[in-house]
Protein backbone atom coordinates (compact mmCIF):
# COMPACT_ATOMS: atom_id res chain seq x y z
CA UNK A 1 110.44 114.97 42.67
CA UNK A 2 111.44 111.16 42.70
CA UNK A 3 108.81 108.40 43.89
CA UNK A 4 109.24 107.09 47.10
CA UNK A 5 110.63 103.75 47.09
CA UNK A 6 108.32 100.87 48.40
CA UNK A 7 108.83 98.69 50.89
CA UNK A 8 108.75 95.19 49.34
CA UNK A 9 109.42 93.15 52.20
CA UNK A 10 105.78 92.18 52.82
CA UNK A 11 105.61 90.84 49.22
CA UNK A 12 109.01 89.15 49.90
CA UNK A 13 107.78 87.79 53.45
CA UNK A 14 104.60 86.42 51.46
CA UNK A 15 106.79 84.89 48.72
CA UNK A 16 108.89 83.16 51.22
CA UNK A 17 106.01 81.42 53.07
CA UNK A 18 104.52 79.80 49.92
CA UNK A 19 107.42 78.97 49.30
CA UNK A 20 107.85 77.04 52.58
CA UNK A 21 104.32 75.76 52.16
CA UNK A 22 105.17 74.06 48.25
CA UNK A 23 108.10 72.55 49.45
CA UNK A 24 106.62 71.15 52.43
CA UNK A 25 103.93 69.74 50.39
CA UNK A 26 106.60 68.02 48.19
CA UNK A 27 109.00 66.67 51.11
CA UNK A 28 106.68 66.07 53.71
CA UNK A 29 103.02 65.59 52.25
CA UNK A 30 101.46 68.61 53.52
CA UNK A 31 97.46 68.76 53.31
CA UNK A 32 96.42 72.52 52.80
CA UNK A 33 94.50 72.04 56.76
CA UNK A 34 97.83 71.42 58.43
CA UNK A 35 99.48 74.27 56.16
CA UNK A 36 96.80 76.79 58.11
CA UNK A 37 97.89 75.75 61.30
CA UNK A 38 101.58 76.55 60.84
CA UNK A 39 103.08 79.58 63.14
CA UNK A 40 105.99 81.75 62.30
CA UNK A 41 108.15 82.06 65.76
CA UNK A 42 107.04 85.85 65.41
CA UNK A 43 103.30 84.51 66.24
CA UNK A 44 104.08 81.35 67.68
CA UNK A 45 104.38 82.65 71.82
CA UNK A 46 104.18 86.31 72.51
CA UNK A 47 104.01 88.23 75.57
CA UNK A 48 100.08 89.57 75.44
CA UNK A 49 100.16 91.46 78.66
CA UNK A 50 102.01 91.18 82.55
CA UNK A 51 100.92 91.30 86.24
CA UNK A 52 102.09 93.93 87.78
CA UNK A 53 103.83 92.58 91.45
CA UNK A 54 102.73 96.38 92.87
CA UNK A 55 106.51 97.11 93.19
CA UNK A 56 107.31 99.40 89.94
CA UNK A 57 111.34 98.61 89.69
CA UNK A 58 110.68 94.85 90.43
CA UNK A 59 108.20 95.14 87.30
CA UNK A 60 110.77 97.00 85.00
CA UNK A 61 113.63 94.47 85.79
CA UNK A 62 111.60 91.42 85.52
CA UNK A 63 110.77 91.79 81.29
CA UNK A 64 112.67 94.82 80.35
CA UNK A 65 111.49 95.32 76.67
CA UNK A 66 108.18 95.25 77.83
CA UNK A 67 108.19 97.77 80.39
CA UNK A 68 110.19 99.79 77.31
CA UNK A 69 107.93 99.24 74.71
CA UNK A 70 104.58 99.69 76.95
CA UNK A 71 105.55 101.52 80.03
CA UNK A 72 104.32 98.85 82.45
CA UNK A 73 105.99 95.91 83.61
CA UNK A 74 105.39 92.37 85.56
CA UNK A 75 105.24 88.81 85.30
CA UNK A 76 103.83 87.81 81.60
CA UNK A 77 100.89 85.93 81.31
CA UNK A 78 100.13 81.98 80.43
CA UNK A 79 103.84 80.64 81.72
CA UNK A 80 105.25 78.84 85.02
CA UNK A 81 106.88 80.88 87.55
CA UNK A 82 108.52 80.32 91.18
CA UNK A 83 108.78 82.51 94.30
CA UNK A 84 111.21 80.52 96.76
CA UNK A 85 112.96 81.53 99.73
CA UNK A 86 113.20 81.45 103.73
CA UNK A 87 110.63 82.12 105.78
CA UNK A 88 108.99 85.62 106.70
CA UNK A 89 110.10 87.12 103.18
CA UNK A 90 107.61 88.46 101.01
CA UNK A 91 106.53 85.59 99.30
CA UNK A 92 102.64 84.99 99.77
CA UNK A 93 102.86 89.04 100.40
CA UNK A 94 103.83 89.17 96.78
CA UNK A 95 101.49 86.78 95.25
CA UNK A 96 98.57 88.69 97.07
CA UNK A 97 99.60 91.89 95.62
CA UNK A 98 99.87 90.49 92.11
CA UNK A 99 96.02 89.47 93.13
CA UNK A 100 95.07 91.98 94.10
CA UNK A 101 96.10 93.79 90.69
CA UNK A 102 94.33 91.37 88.58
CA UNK A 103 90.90 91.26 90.84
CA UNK A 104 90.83 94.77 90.44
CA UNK A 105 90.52 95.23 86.84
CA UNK A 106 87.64 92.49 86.54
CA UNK A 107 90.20 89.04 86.42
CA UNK A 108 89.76 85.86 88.07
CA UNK A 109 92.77 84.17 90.56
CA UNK A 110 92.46 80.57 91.74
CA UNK A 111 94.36 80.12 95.00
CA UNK A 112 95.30 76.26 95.83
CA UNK A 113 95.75 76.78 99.74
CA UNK A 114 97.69 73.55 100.32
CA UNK A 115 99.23 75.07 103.60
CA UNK A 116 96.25 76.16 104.82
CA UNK A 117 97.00 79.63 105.75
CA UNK A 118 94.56 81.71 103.45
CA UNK A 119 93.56 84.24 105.82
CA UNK A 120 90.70 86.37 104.42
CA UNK A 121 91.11 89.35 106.23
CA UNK A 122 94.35 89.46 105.79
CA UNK A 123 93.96 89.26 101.91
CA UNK A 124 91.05 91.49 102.13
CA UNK A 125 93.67 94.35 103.32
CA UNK A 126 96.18 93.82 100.58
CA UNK A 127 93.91 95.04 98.44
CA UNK A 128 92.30 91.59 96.99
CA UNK A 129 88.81 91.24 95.98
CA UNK A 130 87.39 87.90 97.29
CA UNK A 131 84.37 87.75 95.46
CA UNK A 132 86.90 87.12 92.13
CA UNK A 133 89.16 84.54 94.21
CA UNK A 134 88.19 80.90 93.28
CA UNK A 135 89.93 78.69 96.46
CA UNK A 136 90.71 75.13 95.31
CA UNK A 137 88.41 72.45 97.45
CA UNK A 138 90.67 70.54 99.64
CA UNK A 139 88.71 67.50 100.46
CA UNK A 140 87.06 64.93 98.12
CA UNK A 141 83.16 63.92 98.52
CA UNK A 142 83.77 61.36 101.51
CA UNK A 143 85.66 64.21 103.18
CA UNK A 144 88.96 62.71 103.16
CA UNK A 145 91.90 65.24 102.65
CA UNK A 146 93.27 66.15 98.63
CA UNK A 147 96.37 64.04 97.76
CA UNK A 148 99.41 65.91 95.90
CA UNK A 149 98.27 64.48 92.75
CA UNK A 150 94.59 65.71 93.15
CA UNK A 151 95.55 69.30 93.92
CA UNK A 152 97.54 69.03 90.81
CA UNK A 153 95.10 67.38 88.87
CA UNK A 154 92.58 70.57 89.94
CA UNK A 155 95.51 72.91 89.45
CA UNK A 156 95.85 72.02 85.38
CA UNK A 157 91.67 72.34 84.83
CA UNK A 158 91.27 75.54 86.00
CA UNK A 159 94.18 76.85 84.81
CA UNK A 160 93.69 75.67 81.16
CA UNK A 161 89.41 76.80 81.51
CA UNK A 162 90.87 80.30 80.63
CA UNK A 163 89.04 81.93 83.16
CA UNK A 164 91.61 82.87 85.26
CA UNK A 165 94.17 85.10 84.64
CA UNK A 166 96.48 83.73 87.57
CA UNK A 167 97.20 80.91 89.94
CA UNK A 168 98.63 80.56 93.05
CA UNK A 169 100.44 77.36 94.56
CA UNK A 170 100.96 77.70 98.41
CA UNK A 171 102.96 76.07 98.43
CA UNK A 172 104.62 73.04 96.46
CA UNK A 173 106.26 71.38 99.48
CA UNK A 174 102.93 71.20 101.41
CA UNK A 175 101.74 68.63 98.44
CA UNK A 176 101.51 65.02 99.56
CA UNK A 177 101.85 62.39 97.27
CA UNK A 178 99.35 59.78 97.82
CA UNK A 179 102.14 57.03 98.63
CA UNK A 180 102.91 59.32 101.46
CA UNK A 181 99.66 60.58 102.67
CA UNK A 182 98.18 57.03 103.15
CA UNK A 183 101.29 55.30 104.15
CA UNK A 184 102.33 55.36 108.02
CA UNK A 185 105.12 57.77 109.75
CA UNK A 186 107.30 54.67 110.81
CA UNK A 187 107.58 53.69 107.35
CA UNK A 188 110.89 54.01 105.86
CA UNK A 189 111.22 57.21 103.65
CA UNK A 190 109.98 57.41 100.40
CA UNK A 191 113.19 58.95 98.27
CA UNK A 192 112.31 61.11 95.59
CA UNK A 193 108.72 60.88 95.62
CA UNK A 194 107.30 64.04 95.50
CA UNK A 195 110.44 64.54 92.46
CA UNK A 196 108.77 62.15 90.67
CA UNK A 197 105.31 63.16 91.22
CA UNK A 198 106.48 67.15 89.44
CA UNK A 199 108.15 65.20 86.58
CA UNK A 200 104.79 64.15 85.59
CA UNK A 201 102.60 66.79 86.29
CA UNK A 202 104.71 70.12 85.23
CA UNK A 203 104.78 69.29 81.52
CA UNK A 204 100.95 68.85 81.67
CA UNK A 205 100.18 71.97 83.94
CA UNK A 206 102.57 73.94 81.77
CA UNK A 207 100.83 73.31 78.77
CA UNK A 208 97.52 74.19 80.28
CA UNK A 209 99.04 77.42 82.08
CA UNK A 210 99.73 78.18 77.86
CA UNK A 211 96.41 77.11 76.50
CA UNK A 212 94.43 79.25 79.41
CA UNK A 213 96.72 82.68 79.13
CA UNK A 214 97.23 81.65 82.69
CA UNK A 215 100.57 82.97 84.90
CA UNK A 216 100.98 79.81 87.22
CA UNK A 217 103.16 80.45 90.58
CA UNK A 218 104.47 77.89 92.64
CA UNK A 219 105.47 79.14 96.29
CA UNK A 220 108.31 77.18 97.55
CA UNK A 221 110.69 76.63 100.44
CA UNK A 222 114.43 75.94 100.68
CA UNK A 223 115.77 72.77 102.81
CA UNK A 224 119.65 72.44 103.49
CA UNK A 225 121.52 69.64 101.41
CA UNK A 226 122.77 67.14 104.01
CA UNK A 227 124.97 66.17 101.24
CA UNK A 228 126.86 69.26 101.07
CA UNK A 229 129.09 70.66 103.44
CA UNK A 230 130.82 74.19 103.36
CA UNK A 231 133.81 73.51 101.09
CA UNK A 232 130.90 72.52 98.69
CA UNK A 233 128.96 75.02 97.89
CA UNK A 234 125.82 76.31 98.54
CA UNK A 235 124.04 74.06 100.72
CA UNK A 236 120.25 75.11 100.06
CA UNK A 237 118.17 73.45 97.92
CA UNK A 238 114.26 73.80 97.43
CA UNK A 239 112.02 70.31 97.25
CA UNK A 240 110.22 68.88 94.46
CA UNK A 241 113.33 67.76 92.89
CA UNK A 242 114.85 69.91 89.29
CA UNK A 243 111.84 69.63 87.20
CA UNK A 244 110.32 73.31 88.41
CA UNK A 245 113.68 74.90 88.20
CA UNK A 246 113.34 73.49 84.68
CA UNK A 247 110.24 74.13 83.24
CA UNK A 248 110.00 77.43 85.25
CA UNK A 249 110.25 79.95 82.70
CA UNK A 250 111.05 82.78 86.01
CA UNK A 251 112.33 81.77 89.83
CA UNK A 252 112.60 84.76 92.10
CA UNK A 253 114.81 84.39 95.10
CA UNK A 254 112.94 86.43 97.91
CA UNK A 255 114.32 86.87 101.17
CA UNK A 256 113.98 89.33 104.02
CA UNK A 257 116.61 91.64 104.46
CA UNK A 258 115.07 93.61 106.97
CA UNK A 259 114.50 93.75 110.63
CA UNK A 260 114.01 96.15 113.67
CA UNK A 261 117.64 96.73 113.88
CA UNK A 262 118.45 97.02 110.15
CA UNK A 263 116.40 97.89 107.21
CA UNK A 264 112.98 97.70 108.98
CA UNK A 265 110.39 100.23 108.10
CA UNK A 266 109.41 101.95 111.01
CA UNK A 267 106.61 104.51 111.78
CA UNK A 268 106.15 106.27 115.15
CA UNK A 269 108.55 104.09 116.64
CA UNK A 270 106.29 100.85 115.68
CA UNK A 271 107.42 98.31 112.41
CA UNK A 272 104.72 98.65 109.78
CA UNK A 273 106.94 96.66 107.01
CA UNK A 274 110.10 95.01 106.10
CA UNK A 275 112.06 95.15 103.29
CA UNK A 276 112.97 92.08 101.04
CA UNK A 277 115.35 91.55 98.58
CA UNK A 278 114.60 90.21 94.85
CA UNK A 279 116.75 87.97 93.39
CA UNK A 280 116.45 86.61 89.68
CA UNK A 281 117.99 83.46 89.32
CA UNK A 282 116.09 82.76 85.79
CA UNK A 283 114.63 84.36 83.69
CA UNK A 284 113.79 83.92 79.85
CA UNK A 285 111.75 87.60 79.42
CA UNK A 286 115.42 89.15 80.30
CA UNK A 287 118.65 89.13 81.97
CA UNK A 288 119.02 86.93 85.15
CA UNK A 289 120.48 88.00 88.49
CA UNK A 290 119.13 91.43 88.58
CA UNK A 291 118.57 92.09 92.07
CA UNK A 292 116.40 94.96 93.89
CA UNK A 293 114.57 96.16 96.94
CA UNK A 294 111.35 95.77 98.08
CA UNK A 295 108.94 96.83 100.55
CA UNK A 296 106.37 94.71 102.04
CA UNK A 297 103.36 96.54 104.30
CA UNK A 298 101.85 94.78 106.61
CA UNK A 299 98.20 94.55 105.95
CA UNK A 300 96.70 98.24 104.54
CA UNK A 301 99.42 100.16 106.47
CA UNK A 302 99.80 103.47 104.19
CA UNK A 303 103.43 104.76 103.88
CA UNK A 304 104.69 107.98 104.02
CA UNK A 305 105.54 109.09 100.64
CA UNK A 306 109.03 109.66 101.53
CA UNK A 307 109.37 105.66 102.49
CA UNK A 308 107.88 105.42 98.96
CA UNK A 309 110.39 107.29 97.06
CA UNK A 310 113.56 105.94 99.24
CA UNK A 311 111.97 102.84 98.30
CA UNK A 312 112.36 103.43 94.77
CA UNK A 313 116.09 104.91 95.24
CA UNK A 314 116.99 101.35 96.77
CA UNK A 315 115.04 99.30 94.87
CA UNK A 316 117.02 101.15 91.69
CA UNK A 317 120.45 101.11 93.75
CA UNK A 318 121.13 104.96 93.56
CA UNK A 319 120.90 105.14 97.04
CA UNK A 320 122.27 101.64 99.23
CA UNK A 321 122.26 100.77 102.47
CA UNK A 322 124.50 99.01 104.76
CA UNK A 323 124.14 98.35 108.59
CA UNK A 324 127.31 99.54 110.41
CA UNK A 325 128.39 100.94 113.62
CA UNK A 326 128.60 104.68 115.13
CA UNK A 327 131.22 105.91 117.54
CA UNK A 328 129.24 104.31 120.47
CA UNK A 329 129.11 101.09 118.92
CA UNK A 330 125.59 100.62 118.55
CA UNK A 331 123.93 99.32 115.16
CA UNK A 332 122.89 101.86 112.56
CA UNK A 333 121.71 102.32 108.71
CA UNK A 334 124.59 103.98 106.69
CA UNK A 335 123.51 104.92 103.25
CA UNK A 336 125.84 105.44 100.72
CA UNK A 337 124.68 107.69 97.63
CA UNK A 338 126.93 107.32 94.50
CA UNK A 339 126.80 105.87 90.98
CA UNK A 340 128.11 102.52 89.71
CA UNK A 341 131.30 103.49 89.39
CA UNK A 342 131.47 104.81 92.77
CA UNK A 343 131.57 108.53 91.99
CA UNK A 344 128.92 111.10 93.66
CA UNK A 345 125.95 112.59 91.99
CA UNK A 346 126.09 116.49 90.52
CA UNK A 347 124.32 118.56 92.97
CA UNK A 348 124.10 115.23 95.66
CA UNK A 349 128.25 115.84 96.74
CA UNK A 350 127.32 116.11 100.53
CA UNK A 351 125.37 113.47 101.52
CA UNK A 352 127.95 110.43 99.81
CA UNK A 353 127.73 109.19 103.15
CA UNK A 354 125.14 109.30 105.55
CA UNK A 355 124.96 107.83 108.99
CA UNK A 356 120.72 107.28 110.58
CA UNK A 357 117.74 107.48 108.54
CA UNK A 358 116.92 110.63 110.32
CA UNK A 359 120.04 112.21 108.96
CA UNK A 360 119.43 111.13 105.49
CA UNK A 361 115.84 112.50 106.05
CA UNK A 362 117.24 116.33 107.41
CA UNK A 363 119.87 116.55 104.72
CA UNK A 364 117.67 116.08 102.20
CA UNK A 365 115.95 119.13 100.91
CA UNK A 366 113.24 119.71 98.18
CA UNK A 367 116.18 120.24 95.42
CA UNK A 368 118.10 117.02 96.37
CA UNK A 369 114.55 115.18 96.12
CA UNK A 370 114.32 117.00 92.76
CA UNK A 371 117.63 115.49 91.60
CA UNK A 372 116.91 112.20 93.00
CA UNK A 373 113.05 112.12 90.67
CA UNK A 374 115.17 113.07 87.85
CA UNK A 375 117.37 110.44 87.79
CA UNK A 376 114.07 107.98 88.46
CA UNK A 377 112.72 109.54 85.28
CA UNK A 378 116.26 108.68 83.31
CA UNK A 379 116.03 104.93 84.73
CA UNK A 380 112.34 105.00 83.47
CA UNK A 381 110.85 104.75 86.68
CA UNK A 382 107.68 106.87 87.43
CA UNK A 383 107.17 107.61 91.36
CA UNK A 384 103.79 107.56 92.92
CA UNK A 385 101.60 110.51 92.21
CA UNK A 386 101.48 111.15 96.12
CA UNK A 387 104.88 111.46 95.93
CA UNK A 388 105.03 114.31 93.47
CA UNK A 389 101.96 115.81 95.42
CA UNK A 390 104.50 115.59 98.42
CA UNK A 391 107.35 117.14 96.96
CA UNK A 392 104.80 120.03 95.68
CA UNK A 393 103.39 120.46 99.50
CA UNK A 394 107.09 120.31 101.04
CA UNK A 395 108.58 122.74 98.44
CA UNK A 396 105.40 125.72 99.10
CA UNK A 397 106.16 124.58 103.13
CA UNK A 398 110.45 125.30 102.62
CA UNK A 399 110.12 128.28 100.64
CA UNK A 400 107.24 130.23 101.72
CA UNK A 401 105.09 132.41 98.50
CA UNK A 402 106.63 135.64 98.22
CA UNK A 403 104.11 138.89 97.73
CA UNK A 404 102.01 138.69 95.02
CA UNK A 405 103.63 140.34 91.99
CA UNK A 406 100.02 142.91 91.67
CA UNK A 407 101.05 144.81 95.01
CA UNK A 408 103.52 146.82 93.30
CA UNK A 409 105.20 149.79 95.06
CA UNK A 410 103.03 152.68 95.13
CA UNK A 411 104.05 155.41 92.86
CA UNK A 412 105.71 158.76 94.76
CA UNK A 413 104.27 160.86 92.66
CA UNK A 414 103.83 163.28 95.37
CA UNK A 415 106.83 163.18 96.66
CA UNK A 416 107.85 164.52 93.08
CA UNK A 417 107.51 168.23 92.98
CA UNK A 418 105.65 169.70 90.44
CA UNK A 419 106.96 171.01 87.21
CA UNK A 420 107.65 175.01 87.02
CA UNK A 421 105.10 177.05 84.87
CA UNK A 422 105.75 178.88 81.54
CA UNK A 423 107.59 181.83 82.07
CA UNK A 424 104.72 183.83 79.77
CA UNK A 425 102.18 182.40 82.67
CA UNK A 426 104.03 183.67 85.26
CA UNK A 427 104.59 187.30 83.46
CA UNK A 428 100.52 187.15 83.09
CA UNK A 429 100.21 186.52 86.98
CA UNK A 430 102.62 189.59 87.91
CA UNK A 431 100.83 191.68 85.42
């Protein structure tokens, strides 16, 4: 039998770096302490481990070989992020759940509240632990209010300590420089100083954010460009000038696309949520300009676990909606169920088009739902194990137990008549 044939690339691999080592000692004048502290780019910055957001398909689109490789998915530790978008869309909503997610298993968050809108309660019911939320102090020791460059300052100690495992900036446009802060409102405008203010402070906070393993997000808003007008371009902007678009190594777009009238989620005729679209506009763990669905629950509202799953089949685009018009004219959902190239599901042919949530919800029976986890489970999305427990309860409820399979027929064995006697009996009984 012939001898397996070794794998020498380990010995090559080993080869190679003393190789690089000798010849940097010639060219460059290498001491043998600076050759220890050289990285490969295989070791040099590696994705350790990821927040989870709480919304499973925005974790499996955000760093795709990740969620491949360890079936989990989320923002990856130690680097800069942005959440930016208009009002009302999911943004703090987001961060809290991504808190609430590292609080839980034992980590630390630090929460710069320069808006001051940290509402405890509120926090409390998405789920975040309080007693593991560090809030950043506001004021300095003569009570006078932080300046931009002092929440910043703050910002880039704790998140280099390595304590904390994220931080939370709410939100960049609600830091004043200190030109601004002291200065007067009928001064003349100070142009670009907050820009200039990021410039210096991003390199140094991203840097820290690396040396501390901690995720750093920046909350932002979008203004309108005066400069632009509508044969331009896109006219929204966010403030703080280019430098966080730059040194952001993610920037989520989030942006309500719900509403009473539209995608709202509703519950006994009362709105418990909304539901926000994702938008990746960078991204260096994967491809940009994925986009999904999200829900967002207001405070520690529990969904039903069919808004769970439909949340999934939007979020994953096998089922989309679109807000049309019925024969009387009035607003309603019409969901559309078909691939990406436009052609209908096996086994899903009659509901292509659906008019009203509550026809979607009729037409849908416990083998349709079947079909719909199946295809989850080929995108590599796992539903909610209430979900399955649903689909279990609704499936017994639909088709009711037959008999048990032990309360066979009885036997007619009487009914059966009995087998003649021997001929030589009978002769015996007429003897």
């Amino acid at each position: 039998m012939p001898r397996p044939k070794k794998d020498k690339s380990e010995e090559v691999k080993k080869k190679v770096d003393v190789a690089i080592i000798e010849m940097l000692k010639e060219k460059v004048g290498l001491t043998k302490s600076e050759a220890g502290k050289l990285k490969l780019a295989n070791e040099y910055i590696s994705v350790t481990d990821v927040i989870s957001t709480g919304h499973g398909v925005l974790d499996s689109i955000i760093h795709p070989d990740f969620f491949k490789k360890h079936g989990r998915g989320g923002v990856p530790r130690g680097f800069l992020c942005e959440f930016f978008g208009p009002n009302s869309g999911g943004k703090s909503s987001i961060c809290l759940m991504m808190a609430a997610r590292v609080t839980k298993s034992g980590g630390y968050v630090f929460w710069v509240d320069a808006e001051h809108s940290f509402i405890e309660t509120w926090a409390a019911s998405h789920g975040v632990d309080l007693s593991h939320v560090v809030m950043c102090p506001d004021c300095d020791d003569a009570g006078n209010p932080f300046t931009g460059e002092q929440y910043l300052e703050q910002l880039e100690k704790y998140a280099g300590s390595g304590v904390f495992q994220l931080a939370v900036i709410d939100s960049m446009e609600a830091l004043v420089p200190k030109a601004i802060l002291e200065g007067k409102l009928e001064e003349n405008a100070r142009i670009g100083e907050k820009a200039r203010l990021m410039s210096r402070a991003l390199p140094r906070i991203m840097m820290a954010s690396n040396k501390g393993n901690c995720t750093t997000v920046f909350i932002n808003q979008i203004r309108q460009n005066i400069m632009a007008s509508k044969y331009s371009g896109n006219p929204e902007t966010t403030p703080g000038g280019e430098a966080l678009r730059f040194y952001a190594s993610l920037r989520l777009r989030i942006s309500q696309v719900s509403g009473k009238d539209k995608r709202g989620i509703v519950k006994d005729g009362e709105e418990i949520g909304i539901r926000s679209n994702v938008l990746i506009k960078k991204s260096r763990f994967g491809p940009p300009y994925k986009e999904t669905v999200v829900p967002i629950y207001y405070g520690d509202t529990k969904p039903h676990p069919f808004d769970m799953l439909l949340d999934d089949l939007l979020g994953c685009g096998l089922i989309r909606c679109r807000t049309g018009k019925d024969k009387e004219g009035e607003a309603v959902q019409v969901f559309f169920v078909k691939d990406d190239d436009g052609k209908p599901f096996e086994g899903l042919e009659d509901i292509v088009r659906v008019e009203g949530l509550e026809d979607l919800k009729a037409k849908l029976d416990t083998k349709k739902l079947n079909i719909f986890i199946e295809l989850l489970l080929a995108k590599k999305i796992v539903p909610d194990p209430e979900v399955s427990l649903w689909l279990k309860t609704k499936a017994q409820d639909d088709d009711p137990l037959a008999e048990s399979s032990g309360s066979t027929k009885e036997s007619e064995v009487e009914d059966i008549p009995p087998e003649d006697e021997d001929e030589d009996e009978k002769e015996k009984l007429n003897e």
